[in-house]
Every structure is written in C-alpha cells, then in structure tokens.
Protein backbone atom coordinates (compact mmCIF):
# COMPACT_ATOMS: atom_id res chain seq x y z
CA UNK A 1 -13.69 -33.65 21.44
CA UNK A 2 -14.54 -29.95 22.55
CA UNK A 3 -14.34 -27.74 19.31
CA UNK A 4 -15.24 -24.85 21.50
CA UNK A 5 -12.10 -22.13 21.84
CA UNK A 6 -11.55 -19.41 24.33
CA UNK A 7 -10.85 -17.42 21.42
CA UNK A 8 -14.04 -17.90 19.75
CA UNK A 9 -16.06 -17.15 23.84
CA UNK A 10 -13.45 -13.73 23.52
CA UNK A 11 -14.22 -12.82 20.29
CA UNK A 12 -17.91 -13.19 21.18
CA UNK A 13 -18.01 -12.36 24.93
CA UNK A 14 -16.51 -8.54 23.70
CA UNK A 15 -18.14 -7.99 19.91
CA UNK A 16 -21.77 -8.00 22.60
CA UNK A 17 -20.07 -6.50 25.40
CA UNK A 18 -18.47 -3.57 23.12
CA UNK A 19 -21.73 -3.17 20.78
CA UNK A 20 -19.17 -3.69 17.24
CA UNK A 21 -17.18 -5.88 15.77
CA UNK A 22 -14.83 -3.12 15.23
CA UNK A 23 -14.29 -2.20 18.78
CA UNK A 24 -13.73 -6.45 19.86
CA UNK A 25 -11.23 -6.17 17.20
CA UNK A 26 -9.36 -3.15 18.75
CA UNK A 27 -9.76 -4.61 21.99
CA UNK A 28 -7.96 -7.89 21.34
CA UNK A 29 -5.60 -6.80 18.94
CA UNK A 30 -6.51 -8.65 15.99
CA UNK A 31 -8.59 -7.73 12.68
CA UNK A 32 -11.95 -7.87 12.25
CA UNK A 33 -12.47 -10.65 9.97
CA UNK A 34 -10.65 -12.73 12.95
CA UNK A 35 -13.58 -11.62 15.13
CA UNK A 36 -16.61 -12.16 12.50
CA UNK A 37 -15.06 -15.43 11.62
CA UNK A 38 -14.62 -16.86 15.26
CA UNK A 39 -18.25 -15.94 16.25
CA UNK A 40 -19.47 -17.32 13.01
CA UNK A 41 -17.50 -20.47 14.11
CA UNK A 42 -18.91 -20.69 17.97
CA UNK A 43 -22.59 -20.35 16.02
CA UNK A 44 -22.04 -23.50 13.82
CA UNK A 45 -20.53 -25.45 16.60
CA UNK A 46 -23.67 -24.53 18.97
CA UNK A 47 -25.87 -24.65 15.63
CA UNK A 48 -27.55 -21.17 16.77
CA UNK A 49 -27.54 -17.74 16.16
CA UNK A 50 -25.61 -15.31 18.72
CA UNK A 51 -25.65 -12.29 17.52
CA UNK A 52 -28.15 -10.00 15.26
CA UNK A 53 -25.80 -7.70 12.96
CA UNK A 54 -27.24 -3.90 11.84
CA UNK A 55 -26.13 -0.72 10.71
CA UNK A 56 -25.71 0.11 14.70
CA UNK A 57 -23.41 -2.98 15.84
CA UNK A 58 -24.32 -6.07 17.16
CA UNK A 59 -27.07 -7.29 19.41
CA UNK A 60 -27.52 -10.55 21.51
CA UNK A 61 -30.59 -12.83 20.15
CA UNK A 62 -32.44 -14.58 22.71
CA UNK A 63 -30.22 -17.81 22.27
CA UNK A 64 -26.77 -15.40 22.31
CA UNK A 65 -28.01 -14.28 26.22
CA UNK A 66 -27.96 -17.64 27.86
CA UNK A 67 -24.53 -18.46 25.97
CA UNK A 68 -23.14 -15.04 27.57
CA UNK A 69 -23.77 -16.37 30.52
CA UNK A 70 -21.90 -19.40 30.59
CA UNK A 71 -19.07 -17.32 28.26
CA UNK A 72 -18.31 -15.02 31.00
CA UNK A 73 -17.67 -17.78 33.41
CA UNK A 74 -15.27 -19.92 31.89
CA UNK A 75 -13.20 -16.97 30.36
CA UNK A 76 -13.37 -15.70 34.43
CA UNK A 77 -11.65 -19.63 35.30
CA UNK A 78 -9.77 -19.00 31.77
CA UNK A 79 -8.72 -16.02 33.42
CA UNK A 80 -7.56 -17.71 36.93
CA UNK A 81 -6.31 -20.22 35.26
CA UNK A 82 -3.73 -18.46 33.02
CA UNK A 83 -2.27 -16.36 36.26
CA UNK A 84 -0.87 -19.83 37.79
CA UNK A 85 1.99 -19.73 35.28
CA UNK A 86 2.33 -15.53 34.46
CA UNK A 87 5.83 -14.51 35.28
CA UNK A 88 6.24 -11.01 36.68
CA UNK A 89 8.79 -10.02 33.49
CA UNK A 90 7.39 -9.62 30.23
CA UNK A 91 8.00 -11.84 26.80
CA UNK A 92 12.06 -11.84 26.25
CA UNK A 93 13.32 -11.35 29.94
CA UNK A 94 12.36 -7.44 29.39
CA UNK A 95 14.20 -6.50 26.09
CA UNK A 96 13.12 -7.08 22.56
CA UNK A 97 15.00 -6.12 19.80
CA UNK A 98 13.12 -5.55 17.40
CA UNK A 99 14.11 -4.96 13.63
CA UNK A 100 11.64 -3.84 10.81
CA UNK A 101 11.83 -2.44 7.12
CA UNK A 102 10.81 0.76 5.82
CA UNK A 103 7.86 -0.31 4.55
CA UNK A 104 6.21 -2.12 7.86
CA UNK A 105 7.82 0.86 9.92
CA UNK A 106 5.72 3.62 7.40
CA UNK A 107 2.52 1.95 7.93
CA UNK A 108 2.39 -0.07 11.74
CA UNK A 109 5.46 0.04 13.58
CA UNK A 110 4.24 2.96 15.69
CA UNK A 111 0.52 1.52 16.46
CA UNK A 112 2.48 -1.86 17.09
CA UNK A 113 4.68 -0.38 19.68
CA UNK A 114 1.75 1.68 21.40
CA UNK A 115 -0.46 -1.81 21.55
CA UNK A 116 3.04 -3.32 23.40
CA UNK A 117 3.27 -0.52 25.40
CA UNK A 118 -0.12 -0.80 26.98
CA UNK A 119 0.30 -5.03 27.46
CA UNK A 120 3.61 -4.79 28.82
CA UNK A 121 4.68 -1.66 30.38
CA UNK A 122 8.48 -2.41 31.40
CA UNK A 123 9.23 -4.28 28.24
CA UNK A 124 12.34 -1.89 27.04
CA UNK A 125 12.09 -1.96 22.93
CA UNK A 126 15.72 -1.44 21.05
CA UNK A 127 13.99 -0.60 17.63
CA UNK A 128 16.38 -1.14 14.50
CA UNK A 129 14.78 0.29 11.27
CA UNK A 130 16.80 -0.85 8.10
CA UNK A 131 17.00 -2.62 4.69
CA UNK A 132 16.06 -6.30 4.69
CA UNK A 133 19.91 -7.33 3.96
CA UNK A 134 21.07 -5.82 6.68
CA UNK A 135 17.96 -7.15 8.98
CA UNK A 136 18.82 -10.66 7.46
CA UNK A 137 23.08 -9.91 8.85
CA UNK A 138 21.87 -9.11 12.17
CA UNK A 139 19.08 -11.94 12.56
CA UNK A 140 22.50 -14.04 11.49
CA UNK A 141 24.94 -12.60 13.75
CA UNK A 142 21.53 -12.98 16.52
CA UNK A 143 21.75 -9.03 17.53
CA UNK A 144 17.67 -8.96 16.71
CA UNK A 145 15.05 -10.99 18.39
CA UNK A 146 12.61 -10.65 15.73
CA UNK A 147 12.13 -8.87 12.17
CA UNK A 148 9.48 -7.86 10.28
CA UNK A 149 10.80 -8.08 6.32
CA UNK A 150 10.27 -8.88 2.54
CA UNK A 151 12.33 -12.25 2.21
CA UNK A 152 13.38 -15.37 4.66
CA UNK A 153 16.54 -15.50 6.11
CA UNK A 154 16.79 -19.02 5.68
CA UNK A 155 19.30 -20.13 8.61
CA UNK A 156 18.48 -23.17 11.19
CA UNK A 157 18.73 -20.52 13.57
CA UNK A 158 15.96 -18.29 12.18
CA UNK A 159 12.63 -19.24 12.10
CA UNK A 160 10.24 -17.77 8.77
CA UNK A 161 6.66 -17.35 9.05
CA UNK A 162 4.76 -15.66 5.44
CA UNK A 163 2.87 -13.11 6.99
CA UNK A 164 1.12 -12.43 3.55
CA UNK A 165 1.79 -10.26 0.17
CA UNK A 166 1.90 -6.98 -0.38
CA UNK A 167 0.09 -5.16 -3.17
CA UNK A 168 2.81 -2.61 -5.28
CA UNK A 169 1.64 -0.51 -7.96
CA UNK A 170 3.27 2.32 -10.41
CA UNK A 171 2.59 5.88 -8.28
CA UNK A 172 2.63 9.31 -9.31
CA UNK A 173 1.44 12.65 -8.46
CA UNK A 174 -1.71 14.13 -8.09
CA UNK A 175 -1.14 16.43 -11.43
CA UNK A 176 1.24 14.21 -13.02
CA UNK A 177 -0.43 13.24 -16.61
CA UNK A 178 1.19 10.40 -18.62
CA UNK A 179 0.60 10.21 -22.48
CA UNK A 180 -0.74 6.87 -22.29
CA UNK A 181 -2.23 4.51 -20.09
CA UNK A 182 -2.45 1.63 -19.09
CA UNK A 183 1.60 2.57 -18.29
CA UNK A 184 3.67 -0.22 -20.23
CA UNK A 185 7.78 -0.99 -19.95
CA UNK A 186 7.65 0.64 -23.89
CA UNK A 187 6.01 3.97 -22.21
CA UNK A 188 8.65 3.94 -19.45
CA UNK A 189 11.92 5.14 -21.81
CA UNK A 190 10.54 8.45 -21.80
CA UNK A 191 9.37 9.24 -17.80
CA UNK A 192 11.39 9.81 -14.77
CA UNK A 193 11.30 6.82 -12.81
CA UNK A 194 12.63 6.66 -8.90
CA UNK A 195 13.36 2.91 -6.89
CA UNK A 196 15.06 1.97 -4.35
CA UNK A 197 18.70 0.92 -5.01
CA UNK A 198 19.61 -2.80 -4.90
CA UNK A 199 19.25 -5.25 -3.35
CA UNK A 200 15.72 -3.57 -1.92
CA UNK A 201 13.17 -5.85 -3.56
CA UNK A 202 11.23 -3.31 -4.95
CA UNK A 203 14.09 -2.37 -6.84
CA UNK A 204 14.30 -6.15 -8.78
CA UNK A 205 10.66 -5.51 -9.32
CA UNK A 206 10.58 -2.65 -11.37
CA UNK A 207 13.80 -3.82 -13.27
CA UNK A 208 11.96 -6.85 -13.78
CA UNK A 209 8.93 -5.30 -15.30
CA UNK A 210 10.84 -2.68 -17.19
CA UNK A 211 13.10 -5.54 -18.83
CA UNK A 212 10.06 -6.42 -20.78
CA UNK A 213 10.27 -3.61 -23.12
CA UNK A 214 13.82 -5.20 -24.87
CA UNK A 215 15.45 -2.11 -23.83
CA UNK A 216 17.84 -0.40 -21.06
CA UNK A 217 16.92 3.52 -21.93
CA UNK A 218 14.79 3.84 -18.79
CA UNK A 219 15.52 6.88 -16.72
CA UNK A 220 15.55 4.76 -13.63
CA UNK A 221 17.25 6.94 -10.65
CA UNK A 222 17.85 5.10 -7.19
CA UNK A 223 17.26 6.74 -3.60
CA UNK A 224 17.61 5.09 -0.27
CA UNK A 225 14.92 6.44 1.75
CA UNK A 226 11.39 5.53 0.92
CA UNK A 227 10.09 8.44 2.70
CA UNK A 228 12.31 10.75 0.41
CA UNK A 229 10.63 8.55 -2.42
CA UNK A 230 6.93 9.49 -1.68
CA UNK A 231 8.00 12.73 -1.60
CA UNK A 232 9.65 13.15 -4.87
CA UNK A 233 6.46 11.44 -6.18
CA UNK A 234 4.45 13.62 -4.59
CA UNK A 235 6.31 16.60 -6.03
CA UNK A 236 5.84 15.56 -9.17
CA UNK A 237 9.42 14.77 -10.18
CA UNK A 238 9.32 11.33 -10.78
CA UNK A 239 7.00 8.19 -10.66
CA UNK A 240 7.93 5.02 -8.83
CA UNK A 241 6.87 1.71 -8.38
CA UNK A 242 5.84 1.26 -4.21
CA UNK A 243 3.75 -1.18 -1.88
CA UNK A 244 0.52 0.27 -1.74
CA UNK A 245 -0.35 0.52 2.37
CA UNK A 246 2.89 2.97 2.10
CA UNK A 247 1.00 5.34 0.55
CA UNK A 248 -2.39 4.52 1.31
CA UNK A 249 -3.03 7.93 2.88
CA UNK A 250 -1.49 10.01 0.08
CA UNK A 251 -4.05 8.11 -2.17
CA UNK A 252 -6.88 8.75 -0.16
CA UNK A 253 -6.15 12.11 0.47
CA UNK A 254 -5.85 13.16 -3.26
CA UNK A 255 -1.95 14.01 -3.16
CA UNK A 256 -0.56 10.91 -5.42
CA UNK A 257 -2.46 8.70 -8.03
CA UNK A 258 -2.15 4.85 -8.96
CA UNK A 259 -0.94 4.21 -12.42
CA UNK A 260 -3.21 1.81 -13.89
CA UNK A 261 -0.19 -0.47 -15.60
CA UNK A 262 -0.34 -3.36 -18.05
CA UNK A 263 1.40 -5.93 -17.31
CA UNK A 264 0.75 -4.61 -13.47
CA UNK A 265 3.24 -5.01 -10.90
CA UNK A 266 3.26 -8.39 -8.92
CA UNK A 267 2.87 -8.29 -5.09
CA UNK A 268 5.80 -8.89 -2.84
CA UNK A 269 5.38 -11.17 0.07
CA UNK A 270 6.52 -10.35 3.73
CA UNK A 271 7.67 -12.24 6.41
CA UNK A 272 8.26 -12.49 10.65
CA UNK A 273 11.84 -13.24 11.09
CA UNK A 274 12.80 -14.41 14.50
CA UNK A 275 15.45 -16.64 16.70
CA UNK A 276 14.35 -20.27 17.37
CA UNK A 277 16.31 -19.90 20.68
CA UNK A 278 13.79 -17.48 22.02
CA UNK A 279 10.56 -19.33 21.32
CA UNK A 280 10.80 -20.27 25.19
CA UNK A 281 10.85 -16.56 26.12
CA UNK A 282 7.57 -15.48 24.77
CA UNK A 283 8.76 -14.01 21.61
CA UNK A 284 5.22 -16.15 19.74
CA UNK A 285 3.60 -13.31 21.64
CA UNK A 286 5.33 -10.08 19.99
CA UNK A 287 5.28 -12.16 16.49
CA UNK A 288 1.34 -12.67 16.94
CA UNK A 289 0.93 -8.96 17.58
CA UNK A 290 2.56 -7.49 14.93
CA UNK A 291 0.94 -10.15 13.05
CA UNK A 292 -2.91 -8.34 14.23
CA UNK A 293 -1.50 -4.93 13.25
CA UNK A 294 -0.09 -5.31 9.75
CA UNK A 295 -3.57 -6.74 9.04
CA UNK A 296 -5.46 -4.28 10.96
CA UNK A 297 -3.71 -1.73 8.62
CA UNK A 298 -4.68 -3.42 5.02
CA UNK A 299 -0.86 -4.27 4.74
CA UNK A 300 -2.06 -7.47 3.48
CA UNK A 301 -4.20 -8.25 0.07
CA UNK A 302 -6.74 -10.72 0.39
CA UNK A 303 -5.70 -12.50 -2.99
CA UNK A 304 -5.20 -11.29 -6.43
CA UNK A 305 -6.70 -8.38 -6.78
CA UNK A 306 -6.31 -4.90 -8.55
CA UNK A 307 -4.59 -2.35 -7.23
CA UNK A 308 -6.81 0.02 -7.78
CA UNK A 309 -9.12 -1.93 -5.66
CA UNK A 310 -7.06 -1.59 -2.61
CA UNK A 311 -8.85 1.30 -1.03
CA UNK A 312 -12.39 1.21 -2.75
C-alpha cells in the first residue's frame, strides 16, 4: 500500500523551496506543526533524512535532493490531475454564509477571510457575527452555511466537528492589584467582576467557578460586547474571566495581566458548525481553512496547560 501523501511531498517540496518551516506553513494555509510533522512522516516512510534544520531554516541533505526531484514531478501530474474535475465557480456555487462568534471573529476572522480572498476571488462572503444561540437558530432555520462557535448544534441537519479548547483565564489591568492571589471564588465578593450575559458560555463559567465560594455577594455585572469587555478591563474598572487568544495582544503588550486563580478556570471547547446538505458544494474546503487559521493563531491549547503558559 503507498503510505506516501501529496500532502507530506507539499509540505516538503515548499519548507526547501521557501528556506522555513514558517513560510511552507503560510504558504499552504496550515500551522507549522502540520508541516514539521508531515516531513517528519515522508522521512520515516523513506527511512532517510530530508532536511537539515538550523537557526537559518531548512536545508536539503544529500538524500532530500534526489527526493526533490521526483517530489516536484508528481505534485506537477498532482497538479494536472486535479484540473480535470475544477469547476470554474468556487466552493458553495459563489456565496458562503458564513457565521462566527465574538471570540473567533477577535482573533482570525479577518486573516481567514483575506486567505479566502486570495484562493477564491469571486466567492461573495455574507459574514454574520453573533452569539452562539443565535448562530445555533440560524444553522437551524439553514440561513448559514457554516459557523465557527463554542457548543454543537446537535440537529441531523448540522454537522459538528471539535475544532479544539480554548484556554480562559481571570484578566485584569495592567495596574490593577488584588489583595491576594492566587484569586479564589472567597476573594471574588469584594472585586468588580464583568461577563458576558447568559446564555454566552463564558458567562456559566465564571458563575460556575464563583458558586464555589457558598455565596451569591459577587459583584458580577453583565455586558454584551466582548470588545467593550477588554476595554473595561483594560481601564481598570473591572476584572473578567475571557478566552485567552482574545486578548493575547493586550497581554503581550503590557496593557492587561492574567490572574493567576486557584481553582483556575477550565477551557471551553469550540466547534465548526455546518449544513450536511452542502458537503457536495465544497463547503470541507472553507471548514479546513478556518480550521489552519484558528491554529495558526494559538486559538487552540495543546492540552492542559497553565494559562500563564499560553504566551511564554
């Protein structure tokens, strides 16, 4: 059986063509663990060594040249081959509606549309940008294609892929100082907090963890925008709980502060929402690209892991 993948000759073919990793990465729209990972795998199968990894990229070893070689020709008939059954319209007969929460719209939305953009040039985008219940009515009611969002819709007619989880963490402001740390539900009866209002699932999240004080005296206030949110935070008039690529930035740029918490905040998982119906219109395609840039943006956690380590 041939193990050998045109993914694993692309992933190769463009880390030596490029010089980096990085730059294959960009170029196919997917992460760069995808990339290290295929080449690794094209290695074992051929039981050589391609590449030679330094601080300056990647180089071919002797073996890796004669392999390019015969890479470059069969993605060139890979190539030919694939144009026998291209279609002059792009994925979804030209139109995808496409529906995303806050927090995927905050952090990749924008680089996701660019990347379509650039692939398919007349594809016409009707971008909805809302709360997941109101993503899950319209998936229902089929007025979305696809959906990027924190829960399954869970209807025969909808299909849910897990994505991955999302790392939240207690936030506050750069000069916000809290009497004691690590931040506990008991500390919480005496600071502002800010959440989204329900049924957001960040909002179940810090109720959840708050509810393990034994008390309701928490100065939990609600908004509906988590842009407004980060700024309020920022501002210093409030701390709130949030997923952490949201304000990944902020965090490296000094403005806002993780609150080291005990017990700390679980992550949420998120999910690719879309209409069985239109599997047969290419919408695997715009689900497998988002897909590459959520993780290209360290949306995802690797595993359990700190929060604090999210951006070390």
């Amino acid at each position: 059986m041939l193990r050998i993948t045109f993914r694993q000759l692309e992933a190769f073919y463009w880390a030596t063509t490029l010089g980096t990793v990085n730059a294959a990465a960009k170029h196919l729209f997917v992460s760069q663990p995808a990339i290290t990972a295929r080449v690794k795998e094209l290695e074992e199968i051929l039981g050589i060594a391609l590449l030679s990894r330094s601080q300056q990229g990647v180089q071919l070893t002797p073996a890796g040249r004669a392999v390019l070689e015969h890479a470059q020709r069969l993605l060139k008939l890979g190539g030919e081959l694939e144009k026998c059954g291209q279609h002059e319209v792009p994925p979804l007969d030209g139109v995808l509606r496409m529906g995303a929460d806050e927090t995927s719209a905050a952090v990749a939305v924008s680089e996701f549309l660019r990347q379509l953009k650039v692939r398919y040039p007349s594809l016409q985008v009707d971008l909805s940008i809302e709360r997941s219940k109101v993503l899950h009515e319209k998936l229902n009611r089929r007025e979305l294609d696809v959906a990027l969002q924190t829960s399954p819709v869970a209807r025969p007619h909808v299909a849910d892929e897990l994505l991955g989880w999302v790392q939240v963490a207690w936030v506050a402001g750069a000069s916000v100082e809290l009497a004691h740390l690590p931040f506990s539900p008991g500390d919480a009866a005496s600071v502002p907090l800010v959440t989204s209002p329900q049924p957001s699932i960040l909002h179940y999240v810090a109720k959840d963890w708050l509810s393990k004080s034994g008390t309701d005296l928490h100065q939990l206030s609600t908004c509906n925008s988590l842009e407004m949110i980060v700024k309020l935070v920022r501002d210093g008039h409030a701390i709130a709980a949030l997923p952490v690529p949201v304000v990944l930035d902020h965090l490296k740029q000094g403005t806002l502060k993780l609150v080291e918490s005990e017990p700390p905040l679980p992550p949420i998982a998120y999910y690719v929402s879309y209409l069985v119906e239109k599997q047969p219109a290419g919408v695997g395609v715009v689900v497998e690209l988002a897909r590459a840039v959520l993780e290209s943006a360290q949306f995802f956690i690797d595993g359990p892991r700190a929060a604090a380590d999210y951006f070390s």
